[in-house]
C-alpha atoms as a PDB file:
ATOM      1  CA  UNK A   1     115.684  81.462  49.451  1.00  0.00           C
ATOM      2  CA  UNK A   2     116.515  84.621  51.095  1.00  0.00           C
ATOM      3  CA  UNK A   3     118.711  85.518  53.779  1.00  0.00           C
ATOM      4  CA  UNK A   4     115.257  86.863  55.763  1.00  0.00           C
ATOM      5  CA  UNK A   5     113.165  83.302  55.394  1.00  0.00           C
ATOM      6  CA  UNK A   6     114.828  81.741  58.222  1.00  0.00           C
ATOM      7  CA  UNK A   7     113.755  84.941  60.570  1.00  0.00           C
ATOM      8  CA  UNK A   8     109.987  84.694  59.396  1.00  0.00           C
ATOM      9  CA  UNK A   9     109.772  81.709  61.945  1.00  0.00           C
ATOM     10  CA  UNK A  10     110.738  83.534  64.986  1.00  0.00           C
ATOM     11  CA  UNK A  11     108.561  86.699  64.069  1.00  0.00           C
ATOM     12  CA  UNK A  12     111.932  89.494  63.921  1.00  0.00           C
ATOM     13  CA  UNK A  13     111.148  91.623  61.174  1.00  0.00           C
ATOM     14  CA  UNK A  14     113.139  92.356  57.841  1.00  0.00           C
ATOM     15  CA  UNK A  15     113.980  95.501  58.746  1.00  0.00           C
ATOM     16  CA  UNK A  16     115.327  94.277  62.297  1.00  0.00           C
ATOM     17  CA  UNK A  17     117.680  91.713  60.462  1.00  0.00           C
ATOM     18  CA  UNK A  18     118.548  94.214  57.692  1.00  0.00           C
ATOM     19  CA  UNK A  19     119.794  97.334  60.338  1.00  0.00           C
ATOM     20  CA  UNK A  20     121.994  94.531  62.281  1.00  0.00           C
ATOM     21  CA  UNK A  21     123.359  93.615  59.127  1.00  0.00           C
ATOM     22  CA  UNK A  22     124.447  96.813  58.406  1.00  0.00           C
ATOM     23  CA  UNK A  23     125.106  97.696  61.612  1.00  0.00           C
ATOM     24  CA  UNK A  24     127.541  95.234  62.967  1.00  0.00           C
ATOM     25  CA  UNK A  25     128.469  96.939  66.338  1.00  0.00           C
ATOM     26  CA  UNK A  26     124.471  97.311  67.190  1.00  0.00           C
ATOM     27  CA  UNK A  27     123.416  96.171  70.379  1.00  0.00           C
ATOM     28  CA  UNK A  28     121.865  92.718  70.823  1.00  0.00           C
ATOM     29  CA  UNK A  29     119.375  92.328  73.386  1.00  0.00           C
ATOM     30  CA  UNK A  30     116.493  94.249  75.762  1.00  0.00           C
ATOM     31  CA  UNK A  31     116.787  96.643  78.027  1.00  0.00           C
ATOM     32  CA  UNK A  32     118.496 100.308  78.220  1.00  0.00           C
ATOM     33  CA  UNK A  33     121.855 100.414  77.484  1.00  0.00           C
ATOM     34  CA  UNK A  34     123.889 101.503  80.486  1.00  0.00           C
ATOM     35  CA  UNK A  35     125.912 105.140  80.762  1.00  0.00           C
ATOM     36  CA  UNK A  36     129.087 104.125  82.407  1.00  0.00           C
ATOM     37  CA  UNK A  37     130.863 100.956  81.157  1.00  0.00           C
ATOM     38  CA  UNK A  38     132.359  98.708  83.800  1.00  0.00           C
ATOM     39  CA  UNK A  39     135.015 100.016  84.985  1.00  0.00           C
ATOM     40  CA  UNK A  40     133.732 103.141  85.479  1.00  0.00           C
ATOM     41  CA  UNK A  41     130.817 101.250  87.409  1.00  0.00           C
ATOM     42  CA  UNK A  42     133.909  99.231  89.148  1.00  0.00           C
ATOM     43  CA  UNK A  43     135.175 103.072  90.462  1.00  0.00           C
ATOM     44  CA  UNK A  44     132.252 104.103  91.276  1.00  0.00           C
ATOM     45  CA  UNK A  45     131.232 101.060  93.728  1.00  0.00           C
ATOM     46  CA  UNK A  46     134.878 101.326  94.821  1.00  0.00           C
ATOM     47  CA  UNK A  47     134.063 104.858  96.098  1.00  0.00           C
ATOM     48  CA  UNK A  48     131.128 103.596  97.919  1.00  0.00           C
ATOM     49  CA  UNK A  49     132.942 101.230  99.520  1.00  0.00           C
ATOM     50  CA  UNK A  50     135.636 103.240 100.549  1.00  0.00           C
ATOM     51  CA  UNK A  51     133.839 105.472 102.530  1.00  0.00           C
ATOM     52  CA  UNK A  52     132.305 103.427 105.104  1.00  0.00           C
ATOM     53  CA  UNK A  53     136.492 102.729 105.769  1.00  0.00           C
ATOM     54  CA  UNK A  54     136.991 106.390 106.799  1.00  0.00           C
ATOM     55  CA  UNK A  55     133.629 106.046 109.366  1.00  0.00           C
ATOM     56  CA  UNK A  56     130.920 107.798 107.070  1.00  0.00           C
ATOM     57  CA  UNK A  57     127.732 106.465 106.376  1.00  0.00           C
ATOM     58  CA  UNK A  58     126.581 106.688 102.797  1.00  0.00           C
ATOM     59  CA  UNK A  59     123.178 107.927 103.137  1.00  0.00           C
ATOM     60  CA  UNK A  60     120.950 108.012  99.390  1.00  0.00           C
ATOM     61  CA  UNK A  61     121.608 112.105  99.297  1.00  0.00           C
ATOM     62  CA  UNK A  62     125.282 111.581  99.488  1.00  0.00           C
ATOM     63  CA  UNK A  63     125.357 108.371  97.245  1.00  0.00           C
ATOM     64  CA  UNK A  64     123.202 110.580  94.688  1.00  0.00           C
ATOM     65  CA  UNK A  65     125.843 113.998  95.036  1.00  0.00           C
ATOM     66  CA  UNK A  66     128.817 111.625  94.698  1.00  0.00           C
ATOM     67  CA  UNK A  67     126.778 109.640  91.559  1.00  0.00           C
ATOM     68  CA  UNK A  68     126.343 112.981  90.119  1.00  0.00           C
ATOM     69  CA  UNK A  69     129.543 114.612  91.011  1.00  0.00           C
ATOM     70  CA  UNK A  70     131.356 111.431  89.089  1.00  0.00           C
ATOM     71  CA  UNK A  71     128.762 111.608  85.788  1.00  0.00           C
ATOM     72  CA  UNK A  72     130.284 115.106  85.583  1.00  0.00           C
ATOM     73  CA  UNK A  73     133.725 114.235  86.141  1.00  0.00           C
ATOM     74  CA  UNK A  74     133.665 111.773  83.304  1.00  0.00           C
ATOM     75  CA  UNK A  75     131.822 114.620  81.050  1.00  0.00           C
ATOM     76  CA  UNK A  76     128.117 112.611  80.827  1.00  0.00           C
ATOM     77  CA  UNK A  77     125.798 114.885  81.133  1.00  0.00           C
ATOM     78  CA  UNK A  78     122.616 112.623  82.689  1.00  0.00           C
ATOM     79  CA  UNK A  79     122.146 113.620  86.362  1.00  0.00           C
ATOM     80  CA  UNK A  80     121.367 109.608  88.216  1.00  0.00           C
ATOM     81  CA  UNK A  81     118.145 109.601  90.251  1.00  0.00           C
ATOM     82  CA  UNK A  82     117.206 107.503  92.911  1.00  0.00           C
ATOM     83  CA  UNK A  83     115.920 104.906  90.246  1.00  0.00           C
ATOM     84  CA  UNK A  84     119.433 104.278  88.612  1.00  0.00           C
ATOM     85  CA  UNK A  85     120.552 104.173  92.224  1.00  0.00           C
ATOM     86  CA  UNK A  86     118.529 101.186  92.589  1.00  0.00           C
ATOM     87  CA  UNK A  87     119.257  99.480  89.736  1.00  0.00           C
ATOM     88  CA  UNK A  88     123.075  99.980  90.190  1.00  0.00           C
ATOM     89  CA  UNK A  89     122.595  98.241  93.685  1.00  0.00           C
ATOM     90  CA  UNK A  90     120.664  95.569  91.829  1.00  0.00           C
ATOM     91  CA  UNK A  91     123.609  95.300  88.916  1.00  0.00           C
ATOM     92  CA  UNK A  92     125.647  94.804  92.056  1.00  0.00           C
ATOM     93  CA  UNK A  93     123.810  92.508  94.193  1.00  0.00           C
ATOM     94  CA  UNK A  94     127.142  90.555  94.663  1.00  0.00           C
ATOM     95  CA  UNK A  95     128.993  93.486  95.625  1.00  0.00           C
ATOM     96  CA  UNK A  96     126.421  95.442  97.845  1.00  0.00           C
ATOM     97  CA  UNK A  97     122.757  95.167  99.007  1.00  0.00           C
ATOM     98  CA  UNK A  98     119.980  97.024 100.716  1.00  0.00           C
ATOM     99  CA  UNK A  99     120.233  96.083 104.436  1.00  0.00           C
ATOM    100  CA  UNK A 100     117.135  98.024 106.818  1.00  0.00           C
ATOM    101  CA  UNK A 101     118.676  99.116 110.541  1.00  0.00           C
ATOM    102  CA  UNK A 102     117.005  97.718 113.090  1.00  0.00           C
ATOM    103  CA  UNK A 103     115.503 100.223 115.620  1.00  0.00           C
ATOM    104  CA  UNK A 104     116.736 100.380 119.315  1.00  0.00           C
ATOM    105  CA  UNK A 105     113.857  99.171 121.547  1.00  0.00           C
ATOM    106  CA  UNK A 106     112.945 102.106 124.249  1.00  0.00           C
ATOM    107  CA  UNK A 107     113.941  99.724 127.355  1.00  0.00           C
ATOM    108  CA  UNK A 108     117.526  98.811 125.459  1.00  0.00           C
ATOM    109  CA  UNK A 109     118.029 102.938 124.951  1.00  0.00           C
ATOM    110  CA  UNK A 110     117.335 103.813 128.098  1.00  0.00           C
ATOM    111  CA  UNK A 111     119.325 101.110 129.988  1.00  0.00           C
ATOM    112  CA  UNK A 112     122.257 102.012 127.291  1.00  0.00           C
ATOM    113  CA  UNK A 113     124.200 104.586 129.255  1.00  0.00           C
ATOM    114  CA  UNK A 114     127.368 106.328 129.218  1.00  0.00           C
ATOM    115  CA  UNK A 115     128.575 104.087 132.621  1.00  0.00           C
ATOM    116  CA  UNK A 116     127.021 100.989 131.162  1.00  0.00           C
ATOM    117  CA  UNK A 117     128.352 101.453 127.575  1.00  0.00           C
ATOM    118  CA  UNK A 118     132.148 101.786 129.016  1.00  0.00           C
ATOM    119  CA  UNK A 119     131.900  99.544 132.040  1.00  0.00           C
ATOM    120  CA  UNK A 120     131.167  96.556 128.316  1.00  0.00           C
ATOM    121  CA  UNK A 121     134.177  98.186 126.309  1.00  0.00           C
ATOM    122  CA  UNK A 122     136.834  97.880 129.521  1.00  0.00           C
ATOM    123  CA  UNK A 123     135.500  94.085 129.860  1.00  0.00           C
ATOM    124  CA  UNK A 124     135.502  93.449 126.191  1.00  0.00           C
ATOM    125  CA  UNK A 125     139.343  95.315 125.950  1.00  0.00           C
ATOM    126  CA  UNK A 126     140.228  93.322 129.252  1.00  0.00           C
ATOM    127  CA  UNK A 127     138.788  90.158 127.765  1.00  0.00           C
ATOM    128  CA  UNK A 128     140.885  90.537 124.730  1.00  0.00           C
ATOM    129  CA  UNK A 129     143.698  91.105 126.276  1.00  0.00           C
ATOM    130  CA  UNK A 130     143.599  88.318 128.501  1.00  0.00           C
ATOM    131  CA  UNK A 131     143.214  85.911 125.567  1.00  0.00           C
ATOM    132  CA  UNK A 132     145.626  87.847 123.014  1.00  0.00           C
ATOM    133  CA  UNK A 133     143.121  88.381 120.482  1.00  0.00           C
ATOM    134  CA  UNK A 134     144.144  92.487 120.312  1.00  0.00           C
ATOM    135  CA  UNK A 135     145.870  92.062 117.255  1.00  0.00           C
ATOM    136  CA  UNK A 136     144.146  89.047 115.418  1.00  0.00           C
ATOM    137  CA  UNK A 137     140.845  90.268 114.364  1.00  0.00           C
ATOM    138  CA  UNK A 138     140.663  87.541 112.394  1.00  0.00           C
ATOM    139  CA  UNK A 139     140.348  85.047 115.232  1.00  0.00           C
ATOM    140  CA  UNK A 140     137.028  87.023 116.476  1.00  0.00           C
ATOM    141  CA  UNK A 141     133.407  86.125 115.235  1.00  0.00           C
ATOM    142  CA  UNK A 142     129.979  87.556 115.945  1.00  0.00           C
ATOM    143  CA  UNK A 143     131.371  91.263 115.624  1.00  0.00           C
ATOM    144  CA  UNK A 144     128.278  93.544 114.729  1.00  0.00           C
ATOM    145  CA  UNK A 145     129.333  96.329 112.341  1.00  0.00           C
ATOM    146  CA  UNK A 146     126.061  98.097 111.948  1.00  0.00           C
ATOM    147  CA  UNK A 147     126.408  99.689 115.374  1.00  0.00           C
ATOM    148  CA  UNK A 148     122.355 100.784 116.951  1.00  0.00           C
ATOM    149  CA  UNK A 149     120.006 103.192 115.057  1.00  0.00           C
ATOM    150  CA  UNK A 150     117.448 105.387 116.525  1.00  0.00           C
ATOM    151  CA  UNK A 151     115.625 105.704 113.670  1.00  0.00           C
ATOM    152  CA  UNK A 152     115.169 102.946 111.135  1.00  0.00           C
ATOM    153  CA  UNK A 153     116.855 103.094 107.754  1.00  0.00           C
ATOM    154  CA  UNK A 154     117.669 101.050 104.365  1.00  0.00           C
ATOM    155  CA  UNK A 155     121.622 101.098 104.152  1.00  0.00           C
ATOM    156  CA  UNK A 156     123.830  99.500 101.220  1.00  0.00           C
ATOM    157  CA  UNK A 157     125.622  96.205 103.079  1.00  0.00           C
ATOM    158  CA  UNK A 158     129.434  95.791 101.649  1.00  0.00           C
ATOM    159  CA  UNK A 159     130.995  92.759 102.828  1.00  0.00           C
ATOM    160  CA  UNK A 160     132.532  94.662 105.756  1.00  0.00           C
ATOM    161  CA  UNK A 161     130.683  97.493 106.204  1.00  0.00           C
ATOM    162  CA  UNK A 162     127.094  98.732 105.869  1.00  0.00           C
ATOM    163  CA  UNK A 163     126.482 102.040 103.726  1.00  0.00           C
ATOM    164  CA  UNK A 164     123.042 103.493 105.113  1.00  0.00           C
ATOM    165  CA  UNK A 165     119.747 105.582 103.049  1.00  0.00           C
ATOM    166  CA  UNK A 166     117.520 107.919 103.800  1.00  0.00           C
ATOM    167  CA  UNK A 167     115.031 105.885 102.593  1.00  0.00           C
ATOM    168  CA  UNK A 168     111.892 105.067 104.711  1.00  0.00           C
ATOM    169  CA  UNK A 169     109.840 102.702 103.488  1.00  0.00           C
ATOM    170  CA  UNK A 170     106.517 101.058 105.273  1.00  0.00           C
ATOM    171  CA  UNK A 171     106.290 102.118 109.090  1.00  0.00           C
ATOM    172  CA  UNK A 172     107.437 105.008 110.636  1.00  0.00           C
END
């Protein structure tokens, strides 16, 4: 009996068997194999989440220049596309997700003023000072981080913060 038989029954060819043989470190299993390893793809989603901390929004443009400034950084010469932008989201689906803004109705814009908009944040700072809540954020719920959107877009959602794209998909 050879060491192939056993292989016949599961339809992997000889030659299959005999190159992982040889080749010990070969890789096992479908797909692509992946160009950074994971703690370079730990950095990397670190930098996306750090920016939404400093009050930028991560649009797919930036996310792609910062992608392909890092690829050269690390030498790799493959310049990431909005595909492997995806599919490092979808790697990351714990991490960060696509999240669509929602877009301001006309009526909510236009009642939205400059008067009405600080007349809220002097009852919401008086409110919280009243109950001493200033300094324990983590006593507050309900807090909406996405802020309003005129125009709709997909954005990256962090646990805290949202990281939006310039990508329009369906209406408008």
């Amino acid at each position: 009996m050879s060491v192939y038989e056993p292989y016949c029954s599961t339809w992997v060819s000889e030659r299959t068997v005999r190159s992982h043989r040889q080749n010990a470190d070969q890789k096992f299993g479908g797909g692509r194999s992946r160009y950074l390893n994971d703690e370079q793809e730990c950095y990397l989603l670190s930098l996306f989440n750090l920016l939404p901390e400093y009050g930028f929004k991560t649009a797919a443009d930036v996310a792609l220049t910062i992608s392909n400034e890092y690829f050269k950084s690390i030498g790799l010469s493959f310049i990431p596309g909005r595909k492997c932008l995806r599919s490092f989201v979808n790697h990351h689906k714990t991490d960060i997700k696509w999240k669509k803004e929602e877009k301001l109705e006309k009526i909510r814009a236009a009642k939205f003023a400059e008067e009405t908009r600080k007349s809220w944040f002097s009852l919401l700072n008086k409110t919280l000072i009243k109950l001493d809540l200033m300094d324990k954020p983590g006593q507050i719920f309900n807090c909406d981080k996405t802020g309003f959107s005129d125009k709709t877009q997909r954005m990256f959602i962090n646990k805290k913060y949202c990281l939006s794209l310039s990508i329009f998909l369906g209406k408008h």
